[in-house]
C-alpha atoms as a PDB file:
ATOM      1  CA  UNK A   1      74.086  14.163  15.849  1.00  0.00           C
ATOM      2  CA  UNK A   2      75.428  17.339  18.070  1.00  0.00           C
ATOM      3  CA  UNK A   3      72.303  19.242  19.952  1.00  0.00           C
ATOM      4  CA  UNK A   4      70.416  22.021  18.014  1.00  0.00           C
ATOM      5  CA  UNK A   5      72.044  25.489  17.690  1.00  0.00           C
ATOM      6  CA  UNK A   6      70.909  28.162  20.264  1.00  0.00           C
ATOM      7  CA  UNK A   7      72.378  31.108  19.001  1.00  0.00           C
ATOM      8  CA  UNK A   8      71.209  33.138  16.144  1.00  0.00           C
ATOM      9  CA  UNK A   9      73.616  34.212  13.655  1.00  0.00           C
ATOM     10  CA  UNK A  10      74.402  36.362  10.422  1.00  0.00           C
ATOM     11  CA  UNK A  11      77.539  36.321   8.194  1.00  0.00           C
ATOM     12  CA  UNK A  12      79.193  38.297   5.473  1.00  0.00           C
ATOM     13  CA  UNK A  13      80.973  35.916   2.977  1.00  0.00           C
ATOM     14  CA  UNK A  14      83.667  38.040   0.572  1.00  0.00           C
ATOM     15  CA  UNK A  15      84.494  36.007  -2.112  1.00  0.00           C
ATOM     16  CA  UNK A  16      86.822  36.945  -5.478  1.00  0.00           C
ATOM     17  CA  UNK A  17      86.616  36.241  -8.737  1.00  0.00           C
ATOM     18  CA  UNK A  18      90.081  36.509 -11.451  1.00  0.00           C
ATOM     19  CA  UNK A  19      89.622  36.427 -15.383  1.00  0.00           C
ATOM     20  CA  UNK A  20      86.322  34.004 -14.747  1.00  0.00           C
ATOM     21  CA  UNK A  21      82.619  34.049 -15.013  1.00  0.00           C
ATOM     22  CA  UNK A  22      81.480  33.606 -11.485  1.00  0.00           C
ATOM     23  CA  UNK A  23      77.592  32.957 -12.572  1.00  0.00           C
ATOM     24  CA  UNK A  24      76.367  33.284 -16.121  1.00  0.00           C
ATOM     25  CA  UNK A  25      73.242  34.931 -17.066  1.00  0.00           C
ATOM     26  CA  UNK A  26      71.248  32.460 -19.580  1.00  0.00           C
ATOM     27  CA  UNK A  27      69.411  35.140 -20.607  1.00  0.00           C
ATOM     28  CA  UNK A  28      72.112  37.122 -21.344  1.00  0.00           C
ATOM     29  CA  UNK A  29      74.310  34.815 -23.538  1.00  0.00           C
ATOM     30  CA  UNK A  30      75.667  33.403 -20.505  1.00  0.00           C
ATOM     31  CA  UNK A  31      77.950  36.999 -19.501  1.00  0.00           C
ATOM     32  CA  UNK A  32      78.160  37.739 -15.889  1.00  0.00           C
ATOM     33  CA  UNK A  33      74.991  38.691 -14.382  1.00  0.00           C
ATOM     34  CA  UNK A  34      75.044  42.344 -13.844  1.00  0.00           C
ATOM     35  CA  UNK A  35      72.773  45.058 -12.200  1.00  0.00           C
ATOM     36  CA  UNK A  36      71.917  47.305 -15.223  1.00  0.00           C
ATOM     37  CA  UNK A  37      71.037  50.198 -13.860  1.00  0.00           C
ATOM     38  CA  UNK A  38      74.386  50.539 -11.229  1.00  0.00           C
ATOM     39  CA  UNK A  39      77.117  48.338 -13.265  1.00  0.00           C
ATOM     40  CA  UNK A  40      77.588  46.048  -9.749  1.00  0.00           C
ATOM     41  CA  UNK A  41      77.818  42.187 -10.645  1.00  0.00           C
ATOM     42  CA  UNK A  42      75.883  39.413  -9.140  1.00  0.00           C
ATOM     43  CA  UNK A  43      75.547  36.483  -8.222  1.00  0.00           C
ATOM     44  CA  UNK A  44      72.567  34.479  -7.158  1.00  0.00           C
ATOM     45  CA  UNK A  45      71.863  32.531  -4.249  1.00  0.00           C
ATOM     46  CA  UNK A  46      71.073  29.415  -5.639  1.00  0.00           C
ATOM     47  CA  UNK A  47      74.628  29.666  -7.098  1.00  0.00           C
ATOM     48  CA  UNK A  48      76.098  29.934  -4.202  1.00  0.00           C
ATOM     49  CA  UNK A  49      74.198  27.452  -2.469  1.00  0.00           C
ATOM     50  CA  UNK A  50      74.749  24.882  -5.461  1.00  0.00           C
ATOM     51  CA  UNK A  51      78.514  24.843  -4.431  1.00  0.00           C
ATOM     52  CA  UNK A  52      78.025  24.606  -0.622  1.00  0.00           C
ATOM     53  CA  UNK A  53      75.700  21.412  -1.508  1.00  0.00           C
ATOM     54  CA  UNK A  54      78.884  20.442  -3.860  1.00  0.00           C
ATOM     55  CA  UNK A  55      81.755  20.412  -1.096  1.00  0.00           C
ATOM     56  CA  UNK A  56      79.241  18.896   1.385  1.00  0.00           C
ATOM     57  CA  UNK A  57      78.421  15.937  -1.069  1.00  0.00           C
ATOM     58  CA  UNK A  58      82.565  15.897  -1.874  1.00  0.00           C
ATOM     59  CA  UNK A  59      83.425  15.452   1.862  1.00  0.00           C
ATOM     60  CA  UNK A  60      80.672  13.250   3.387  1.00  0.00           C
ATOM     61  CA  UNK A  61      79.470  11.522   0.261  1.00  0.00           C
ATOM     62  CA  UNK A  62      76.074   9.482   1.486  1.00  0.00           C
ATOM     63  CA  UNK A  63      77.193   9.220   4.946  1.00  0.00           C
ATOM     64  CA  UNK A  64      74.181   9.196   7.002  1.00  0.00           C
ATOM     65  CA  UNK A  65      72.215  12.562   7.458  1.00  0.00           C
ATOM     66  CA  UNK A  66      74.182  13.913   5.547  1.00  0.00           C
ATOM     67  CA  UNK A  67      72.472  13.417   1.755  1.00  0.00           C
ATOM     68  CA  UNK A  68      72.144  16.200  -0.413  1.00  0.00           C
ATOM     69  CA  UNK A  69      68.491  16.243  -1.980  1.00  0.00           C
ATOM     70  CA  UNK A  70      68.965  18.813  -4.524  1.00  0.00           C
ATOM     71  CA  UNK A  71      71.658  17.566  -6.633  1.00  0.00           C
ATOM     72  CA  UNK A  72      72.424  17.038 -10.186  1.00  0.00           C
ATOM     73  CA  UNK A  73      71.223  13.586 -11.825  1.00  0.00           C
ATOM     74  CA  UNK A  74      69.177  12.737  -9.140  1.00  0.00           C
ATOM     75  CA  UNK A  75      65.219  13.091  -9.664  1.00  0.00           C
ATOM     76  CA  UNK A  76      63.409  14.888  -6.718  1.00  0.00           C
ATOM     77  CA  UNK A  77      61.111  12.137  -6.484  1.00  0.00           C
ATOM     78  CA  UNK A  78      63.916   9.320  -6.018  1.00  0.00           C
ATOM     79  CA  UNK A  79      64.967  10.721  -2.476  1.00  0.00           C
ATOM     80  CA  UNK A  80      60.767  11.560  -1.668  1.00  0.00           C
ATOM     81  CA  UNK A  81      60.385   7.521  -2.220  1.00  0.00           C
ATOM     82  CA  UNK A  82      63.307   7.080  -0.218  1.00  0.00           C
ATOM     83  CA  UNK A  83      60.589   8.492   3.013  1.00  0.00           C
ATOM     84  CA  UNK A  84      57.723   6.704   2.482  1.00  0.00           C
ATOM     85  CA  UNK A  85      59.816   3.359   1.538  1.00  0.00           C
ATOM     86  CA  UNK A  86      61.566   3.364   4.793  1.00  0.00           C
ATOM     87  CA  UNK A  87      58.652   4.495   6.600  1.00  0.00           C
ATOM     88  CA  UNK A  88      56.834   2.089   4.648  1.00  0.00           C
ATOM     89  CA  UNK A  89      53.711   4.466   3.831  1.00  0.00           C
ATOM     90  CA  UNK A  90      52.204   3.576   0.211  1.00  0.00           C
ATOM     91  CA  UNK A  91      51.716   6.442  -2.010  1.00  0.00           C
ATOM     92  CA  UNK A  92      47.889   6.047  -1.748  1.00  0.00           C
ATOM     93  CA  UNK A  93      47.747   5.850   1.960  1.00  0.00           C
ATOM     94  CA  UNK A  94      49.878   9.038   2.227  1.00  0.00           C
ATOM     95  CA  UNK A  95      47.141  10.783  -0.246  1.00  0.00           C
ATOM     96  CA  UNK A  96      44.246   9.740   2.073  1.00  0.00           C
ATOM     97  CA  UNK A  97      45.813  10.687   5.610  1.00  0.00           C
ATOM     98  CA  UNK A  98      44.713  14.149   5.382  1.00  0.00           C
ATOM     99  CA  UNK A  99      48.310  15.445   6.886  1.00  0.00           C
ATOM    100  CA  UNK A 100      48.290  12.411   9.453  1.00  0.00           C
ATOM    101  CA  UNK A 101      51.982  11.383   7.993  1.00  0.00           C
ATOM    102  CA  UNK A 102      53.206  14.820   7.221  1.00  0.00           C
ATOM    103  CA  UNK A 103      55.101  15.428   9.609  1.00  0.00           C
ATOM    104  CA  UNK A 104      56.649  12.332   9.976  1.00  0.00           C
ATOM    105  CA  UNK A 105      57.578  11.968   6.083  1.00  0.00           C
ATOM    106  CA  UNK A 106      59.362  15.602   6.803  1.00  0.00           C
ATOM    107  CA  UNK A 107      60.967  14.781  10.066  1.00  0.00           C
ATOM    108  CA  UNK A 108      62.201  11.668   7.620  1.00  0.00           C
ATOM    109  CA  UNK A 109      63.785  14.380   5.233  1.00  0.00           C
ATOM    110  CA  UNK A 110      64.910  16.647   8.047  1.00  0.00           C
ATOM    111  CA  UNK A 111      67.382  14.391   9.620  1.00  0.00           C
ATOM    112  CA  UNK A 112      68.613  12.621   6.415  1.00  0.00           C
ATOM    113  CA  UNK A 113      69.186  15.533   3.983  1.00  0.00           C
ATOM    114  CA  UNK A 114      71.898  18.224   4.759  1.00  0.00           C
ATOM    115  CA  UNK A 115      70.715  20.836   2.555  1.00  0.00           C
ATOM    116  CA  UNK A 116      66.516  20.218   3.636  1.00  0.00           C
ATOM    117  CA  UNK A 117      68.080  20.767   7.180  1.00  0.00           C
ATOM    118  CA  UNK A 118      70.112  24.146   6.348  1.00  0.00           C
ATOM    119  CA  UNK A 119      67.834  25.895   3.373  1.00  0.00           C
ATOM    120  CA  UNK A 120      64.709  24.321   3.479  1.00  0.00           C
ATOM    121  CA  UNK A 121      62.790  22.491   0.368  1.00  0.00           C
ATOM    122  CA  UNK A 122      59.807  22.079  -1.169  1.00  0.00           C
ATOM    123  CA  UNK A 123      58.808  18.710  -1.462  1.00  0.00           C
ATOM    124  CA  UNK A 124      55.993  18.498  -3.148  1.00  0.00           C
ATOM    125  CA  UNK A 125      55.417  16.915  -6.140  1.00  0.00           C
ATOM    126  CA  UNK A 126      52.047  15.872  -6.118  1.00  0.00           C
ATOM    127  CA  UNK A 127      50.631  16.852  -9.038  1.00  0.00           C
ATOM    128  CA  UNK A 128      52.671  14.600 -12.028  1.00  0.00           C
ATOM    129  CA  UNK A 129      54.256  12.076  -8.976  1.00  0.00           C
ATOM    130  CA  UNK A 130      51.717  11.701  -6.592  1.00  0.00           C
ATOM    131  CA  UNK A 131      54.714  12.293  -3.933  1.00  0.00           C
ATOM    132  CA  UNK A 132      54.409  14.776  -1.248  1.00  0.00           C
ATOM    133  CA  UNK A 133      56.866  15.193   1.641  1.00  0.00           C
ATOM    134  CA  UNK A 134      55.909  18.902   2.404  1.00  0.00           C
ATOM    135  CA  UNK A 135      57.411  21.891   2.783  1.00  0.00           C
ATOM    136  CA  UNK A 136      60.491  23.348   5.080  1.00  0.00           C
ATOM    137  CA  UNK A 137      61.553  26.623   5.865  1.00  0.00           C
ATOM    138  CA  UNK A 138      65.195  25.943   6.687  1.00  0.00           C
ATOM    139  CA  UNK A 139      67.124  28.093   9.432  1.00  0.00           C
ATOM    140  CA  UNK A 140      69.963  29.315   6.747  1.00  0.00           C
ATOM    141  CA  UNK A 141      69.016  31.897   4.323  1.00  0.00           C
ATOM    142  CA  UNK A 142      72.228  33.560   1.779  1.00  0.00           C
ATOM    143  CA  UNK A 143      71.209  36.723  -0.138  1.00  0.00           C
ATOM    144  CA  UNK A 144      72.449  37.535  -3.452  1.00  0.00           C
ATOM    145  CA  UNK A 145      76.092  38.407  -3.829  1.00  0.00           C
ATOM    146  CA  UNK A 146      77.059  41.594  -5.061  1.00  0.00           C
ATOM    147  CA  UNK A 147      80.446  43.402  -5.484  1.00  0.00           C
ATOM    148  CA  UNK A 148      81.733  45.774  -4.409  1.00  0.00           C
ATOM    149  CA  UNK A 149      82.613  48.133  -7.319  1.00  0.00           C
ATOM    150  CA  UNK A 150      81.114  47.828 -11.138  1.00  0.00           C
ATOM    151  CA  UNK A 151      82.509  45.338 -12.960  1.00  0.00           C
ATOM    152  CA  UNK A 152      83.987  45.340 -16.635  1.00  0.00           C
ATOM    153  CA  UNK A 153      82.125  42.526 -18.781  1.00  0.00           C
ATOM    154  CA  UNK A 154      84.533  40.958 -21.547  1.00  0.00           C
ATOM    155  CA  UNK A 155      83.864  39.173 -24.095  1.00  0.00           C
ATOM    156  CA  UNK A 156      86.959  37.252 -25.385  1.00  0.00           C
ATOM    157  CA  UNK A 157      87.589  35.882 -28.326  1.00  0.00           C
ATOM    158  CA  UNK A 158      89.497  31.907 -28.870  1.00  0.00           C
ATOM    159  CA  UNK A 159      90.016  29.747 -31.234  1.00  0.00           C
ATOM    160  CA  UNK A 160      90.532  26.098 -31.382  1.00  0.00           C
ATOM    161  CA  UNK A 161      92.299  23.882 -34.112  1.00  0.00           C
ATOM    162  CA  UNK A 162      89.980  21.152 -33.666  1.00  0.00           C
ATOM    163  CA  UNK A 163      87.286  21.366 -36.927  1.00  0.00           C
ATOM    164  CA  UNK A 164      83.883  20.216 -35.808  1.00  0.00           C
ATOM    165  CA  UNK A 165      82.291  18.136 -39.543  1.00  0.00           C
ATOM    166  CA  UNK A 166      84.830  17.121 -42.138  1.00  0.00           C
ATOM    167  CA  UNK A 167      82.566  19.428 -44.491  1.00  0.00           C
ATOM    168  CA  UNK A 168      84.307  22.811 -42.347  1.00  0.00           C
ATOM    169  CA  UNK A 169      87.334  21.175 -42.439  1.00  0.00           C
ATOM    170  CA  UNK A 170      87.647  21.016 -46.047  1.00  0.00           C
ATOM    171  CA  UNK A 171      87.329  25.396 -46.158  1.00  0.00           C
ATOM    172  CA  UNK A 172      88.791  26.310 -43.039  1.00  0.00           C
ATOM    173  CA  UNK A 173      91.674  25.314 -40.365  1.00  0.00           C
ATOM    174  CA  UNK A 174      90.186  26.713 -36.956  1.00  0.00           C
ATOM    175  CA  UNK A 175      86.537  27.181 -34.945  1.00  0.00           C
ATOM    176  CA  UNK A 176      86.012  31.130 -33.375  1.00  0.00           C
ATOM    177  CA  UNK A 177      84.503  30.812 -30.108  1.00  0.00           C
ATOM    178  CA  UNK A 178      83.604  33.410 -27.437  1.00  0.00           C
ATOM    179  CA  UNK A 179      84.582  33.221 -23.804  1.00  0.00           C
ATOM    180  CA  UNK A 180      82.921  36.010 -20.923  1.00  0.00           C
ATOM    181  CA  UNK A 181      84.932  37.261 -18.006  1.00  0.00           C
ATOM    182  CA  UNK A 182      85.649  39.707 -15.028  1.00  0.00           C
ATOM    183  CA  UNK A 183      89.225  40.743 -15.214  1.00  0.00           C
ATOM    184  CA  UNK A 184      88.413  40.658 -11.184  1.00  0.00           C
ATOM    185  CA  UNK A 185      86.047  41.726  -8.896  1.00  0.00           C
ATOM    186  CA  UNK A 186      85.186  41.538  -4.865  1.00  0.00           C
ATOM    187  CA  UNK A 187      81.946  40.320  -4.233  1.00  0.00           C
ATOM    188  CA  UNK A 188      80.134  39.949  -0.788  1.00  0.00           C
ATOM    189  CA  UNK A 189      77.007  38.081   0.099  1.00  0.00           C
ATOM    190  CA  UNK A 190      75.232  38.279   3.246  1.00  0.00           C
ATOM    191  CA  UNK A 191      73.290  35.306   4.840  1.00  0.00           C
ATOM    192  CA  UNK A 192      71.003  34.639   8.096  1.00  0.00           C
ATOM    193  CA  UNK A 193      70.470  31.295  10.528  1.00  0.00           C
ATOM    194  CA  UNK A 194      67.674  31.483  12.936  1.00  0.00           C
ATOM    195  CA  UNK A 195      68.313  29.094  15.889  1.00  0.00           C
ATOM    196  CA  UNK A 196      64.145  29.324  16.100  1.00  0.00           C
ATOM    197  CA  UNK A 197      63.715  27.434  13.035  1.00  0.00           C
ATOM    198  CA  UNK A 198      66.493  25.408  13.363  1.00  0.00           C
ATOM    199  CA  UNK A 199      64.876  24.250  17.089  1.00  0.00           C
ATOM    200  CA  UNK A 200      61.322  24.286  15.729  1.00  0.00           C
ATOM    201  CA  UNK A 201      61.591  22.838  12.001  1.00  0.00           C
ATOM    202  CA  UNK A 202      64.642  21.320  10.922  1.00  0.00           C
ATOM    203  CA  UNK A 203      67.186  20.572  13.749  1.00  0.00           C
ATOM    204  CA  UNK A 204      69.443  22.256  12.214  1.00  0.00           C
ATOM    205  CA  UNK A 205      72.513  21.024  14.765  1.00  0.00           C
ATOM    206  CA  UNK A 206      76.262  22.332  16.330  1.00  0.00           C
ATOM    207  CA  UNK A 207      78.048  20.190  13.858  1.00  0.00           C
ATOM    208  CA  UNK A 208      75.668  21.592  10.471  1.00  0.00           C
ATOM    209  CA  UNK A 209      76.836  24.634  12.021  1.00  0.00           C
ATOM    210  CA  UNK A 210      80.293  23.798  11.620  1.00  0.00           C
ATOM    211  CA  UNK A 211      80.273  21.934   8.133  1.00  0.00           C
ATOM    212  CA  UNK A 212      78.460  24.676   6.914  1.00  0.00           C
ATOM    213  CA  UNK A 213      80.984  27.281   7.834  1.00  0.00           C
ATOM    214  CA  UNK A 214      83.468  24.880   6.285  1.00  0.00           C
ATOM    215  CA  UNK A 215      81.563  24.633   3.417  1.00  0.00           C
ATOM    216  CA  UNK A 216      81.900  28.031   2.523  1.00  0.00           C
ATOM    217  CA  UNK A 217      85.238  28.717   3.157  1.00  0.00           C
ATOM    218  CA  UNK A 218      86.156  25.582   0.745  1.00  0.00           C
ATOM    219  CA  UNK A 219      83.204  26.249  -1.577  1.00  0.00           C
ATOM    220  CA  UNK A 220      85.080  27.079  -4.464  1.00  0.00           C
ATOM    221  CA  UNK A 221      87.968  24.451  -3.861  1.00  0.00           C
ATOM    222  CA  UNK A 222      86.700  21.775  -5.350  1.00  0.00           C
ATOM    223  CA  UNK A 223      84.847  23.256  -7.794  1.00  0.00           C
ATOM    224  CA  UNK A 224      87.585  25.285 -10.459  1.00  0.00           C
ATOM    225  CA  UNK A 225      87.193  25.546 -14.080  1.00  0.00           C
ATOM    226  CA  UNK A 226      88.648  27.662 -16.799  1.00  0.00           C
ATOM    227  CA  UNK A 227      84.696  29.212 -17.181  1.00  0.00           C
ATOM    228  CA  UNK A 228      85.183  30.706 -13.581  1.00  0.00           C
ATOM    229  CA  UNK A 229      88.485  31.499 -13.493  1.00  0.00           C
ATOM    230  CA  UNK A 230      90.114  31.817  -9.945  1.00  0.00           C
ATOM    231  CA  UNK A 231      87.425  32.026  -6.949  1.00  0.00           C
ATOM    232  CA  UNK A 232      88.400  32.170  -3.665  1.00  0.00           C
ATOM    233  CA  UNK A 233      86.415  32.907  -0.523  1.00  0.00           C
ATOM    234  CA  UNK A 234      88.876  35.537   0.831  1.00  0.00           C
ATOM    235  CA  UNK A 235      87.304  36.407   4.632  1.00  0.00           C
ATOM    236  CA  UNK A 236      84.051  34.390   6.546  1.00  0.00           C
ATOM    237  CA  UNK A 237      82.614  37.408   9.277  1.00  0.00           C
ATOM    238  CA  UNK A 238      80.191  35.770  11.133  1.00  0.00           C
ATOM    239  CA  UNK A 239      78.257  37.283  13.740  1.00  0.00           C
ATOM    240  CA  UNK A 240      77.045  35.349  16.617  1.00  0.00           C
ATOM    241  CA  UNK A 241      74.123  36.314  18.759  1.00  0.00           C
ATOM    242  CA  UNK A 242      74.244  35.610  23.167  1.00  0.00           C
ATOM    243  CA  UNK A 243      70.564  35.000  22.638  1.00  0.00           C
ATOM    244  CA  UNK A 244      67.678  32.795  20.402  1.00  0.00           C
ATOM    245  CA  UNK A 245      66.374  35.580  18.725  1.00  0.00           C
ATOM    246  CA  UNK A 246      69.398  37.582  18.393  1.00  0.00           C
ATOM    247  CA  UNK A 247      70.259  40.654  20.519  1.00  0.00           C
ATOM    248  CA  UNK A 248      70.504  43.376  17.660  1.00  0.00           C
ATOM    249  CA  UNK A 249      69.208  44.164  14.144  1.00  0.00           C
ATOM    250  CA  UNK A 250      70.998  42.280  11.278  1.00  0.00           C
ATOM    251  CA  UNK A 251      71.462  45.776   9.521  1.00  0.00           C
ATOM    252  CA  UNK A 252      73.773  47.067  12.072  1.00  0.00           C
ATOM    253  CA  UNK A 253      76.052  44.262  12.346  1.00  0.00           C
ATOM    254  CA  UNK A 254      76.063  44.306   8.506  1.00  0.00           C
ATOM    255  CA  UNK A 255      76.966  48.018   8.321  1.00  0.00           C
ATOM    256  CA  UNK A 256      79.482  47.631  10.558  1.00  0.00           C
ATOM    257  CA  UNK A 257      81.585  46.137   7.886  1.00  0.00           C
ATOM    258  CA  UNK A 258      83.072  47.610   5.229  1.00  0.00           C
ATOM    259  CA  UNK A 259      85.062  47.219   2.138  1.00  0.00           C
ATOM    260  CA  UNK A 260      86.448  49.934   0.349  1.00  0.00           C
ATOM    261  CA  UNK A 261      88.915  50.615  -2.336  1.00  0.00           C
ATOM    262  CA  UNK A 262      92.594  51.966  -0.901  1.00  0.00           C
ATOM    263  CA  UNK A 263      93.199  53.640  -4.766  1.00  0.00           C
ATOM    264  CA  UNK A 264      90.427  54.453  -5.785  1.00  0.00           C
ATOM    265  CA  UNK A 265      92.051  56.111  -9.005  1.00  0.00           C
ATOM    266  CA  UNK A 266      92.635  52.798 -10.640  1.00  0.00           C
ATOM    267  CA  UNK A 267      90.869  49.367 -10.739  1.00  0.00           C
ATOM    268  CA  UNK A 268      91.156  46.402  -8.409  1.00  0.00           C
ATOM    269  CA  UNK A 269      93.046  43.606  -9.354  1.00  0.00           C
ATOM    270  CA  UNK A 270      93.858  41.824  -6.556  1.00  0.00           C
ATOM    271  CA  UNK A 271      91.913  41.153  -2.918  1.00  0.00           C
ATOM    272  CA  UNK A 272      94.743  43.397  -0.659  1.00  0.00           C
ATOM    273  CA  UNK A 273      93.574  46.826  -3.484  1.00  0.00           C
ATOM    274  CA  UNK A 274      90.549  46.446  -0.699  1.00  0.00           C
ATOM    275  CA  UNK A 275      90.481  47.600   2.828  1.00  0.00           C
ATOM    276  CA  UNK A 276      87.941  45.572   4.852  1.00  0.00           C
ATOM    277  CA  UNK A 277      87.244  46.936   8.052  1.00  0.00           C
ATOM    278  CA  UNK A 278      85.017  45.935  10.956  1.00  0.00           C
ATOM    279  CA  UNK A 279      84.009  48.410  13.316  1.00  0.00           C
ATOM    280  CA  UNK A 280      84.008  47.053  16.937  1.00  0.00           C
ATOM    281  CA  UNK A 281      81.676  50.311  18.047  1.00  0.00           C
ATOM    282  CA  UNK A 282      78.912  49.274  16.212  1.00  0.00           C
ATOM    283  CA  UNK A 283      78.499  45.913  17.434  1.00  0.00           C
ATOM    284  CA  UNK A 284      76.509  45.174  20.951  1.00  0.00           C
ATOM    285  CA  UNK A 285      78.856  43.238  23.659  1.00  0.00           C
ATOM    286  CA  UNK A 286      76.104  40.388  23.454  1.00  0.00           C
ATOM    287  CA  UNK A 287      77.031  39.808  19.860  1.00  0.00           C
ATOM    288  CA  UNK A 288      80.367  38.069  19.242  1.00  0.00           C
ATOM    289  CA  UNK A 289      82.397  38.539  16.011  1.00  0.00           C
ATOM    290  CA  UNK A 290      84.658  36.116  14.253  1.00  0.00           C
ATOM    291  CA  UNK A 291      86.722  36.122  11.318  1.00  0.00           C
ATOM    292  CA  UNK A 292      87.383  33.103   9.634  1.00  0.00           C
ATOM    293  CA  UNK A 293      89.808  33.357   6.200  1.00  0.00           C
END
């Protein structure tokens, strides 16, 4: 494992989505989540985050320290046994060491889980497991996604030949179905990493640093569908700080890029409708600025 970051950093992801439903709202009949009030579309950051833990369980698998602990048909409380097997701590023992193991069953967690090292967890399932490997407060933090102009919810409707019970097949030669989509839209997300919690909490190293940047560029790569349609992650704009705890605000190095429309008398419908634009002037000379596509 590389030595812990020292820099801070934040990044602007701007990702695309074409005919596809980038997130769902369940409580919406699964259409694209959308801000009622302004028309924007959204998408959470556990979404996002669920297909950075995707490509880094694609590319390293269960290489070690590199485990993903939130992941799908995997109990939470197989990976906690995982710590107090190999650190051979009973259950009960655990229960009664008033904290005396905590911070060993986390540093256990820390070094062998990915996404406990970048985004944090909580571990604790105490109450219906009896299992408790803490809390962490991981260095990498992604806000919602939202894009950059309203977006047009459609409902579209298919049909299929394939009859579901042989009593429908007998009066009818066809199932109606209903599919949601964006015809397209820009969205951009904007995320955090604080070298002080990666040096303090989760050792959070150079080469997460790099996977994870990876990760995002590639996050939708191995992950298409006709549900989502085409996603791409069109530009990575990370900022990265001289010093620990940064040498700016995070505002200003996030105002300092913009997106805008170059028509803006007719929809987008493809990523070069948009201008993106960084303004040089409004970052300090201890901040550096890269652009990764």
């Amino acid at each position: 494992m590389s030595e812990i970051i020292k820099n801070r950093y934040e990044f602007v992801i701007l990702f695309e989505v074409e005919n596809g439903n980038p997130n769902g709202d369940p409580d919406a009949g699964n259409m694209p989540r959308i801000d009622a009030e302004t028309g924007y579309g959204i998408v959470t950051d556990v979404c996002l985050k669920r297909k950075i833990r995707n490509y880094v369980e694609t590319v390293k698998g269960d290489s070690k320290g590199y485990k993903i602990y939130i992941k799908d048909g995997v109990p939470l409380n197989t990976s906690d046994k995982s710590a107090y097997e190999y650190l051979g701590i009973k259950e009960e023992e655990a229960q009664k060491s008033k904290g005396e193991k905590d911070s060993e069953i986390r540093g256990f967690m820390c070094k062998n889980f990915f996404d406990i090292r970048a985004f944090g967890a909580v571990m604790t399932t105490f109450v219906k497991a009896k299992l408790n490997c803490g809390q962490v407060r991981g260095p990498v933090q992604i806000g919602f996604a939202r894009s950059v102009d309203p977006i047009v919810q459609q409902e579209i409707t298919i049909t299929r030949v394939a009859i579901t019970t042989e009593e429908d097949f007998k009066k009818k030669d066809n199932e109606m179905g209903r599919k949601h989509i964006v015809p397209y839209a820009l969205y951009r997300a904007e995320g955090y990493i604080s070298s002080n919690l990666a040096k303090n909490v989760t050792g959070f190293s150079e080469d997460d640093l790099q996977l994870l940047w990876e990760a995002i560029i590639n996050m939708f790569e191995h992950d298409h569908s006709a549900a989502r349609g085409k996603m791409n992650v069109r530009e990575l704009i990370v900022f990265k700080h001289e010093s620990e705890f940064g040498n700016t605000q995070a505002y200003k190095l996030f105002d300092a890029v913009t997106v805008n429309s170059i028509d803006e008398t007719k929809p987008a419908r493809k990523y070069s409708d948009y201008r993106i634009n960084v303004d040089a002037e409004k970052i300090p000379k201890e901040v550096q600025c890269i652009r990764m596509t």
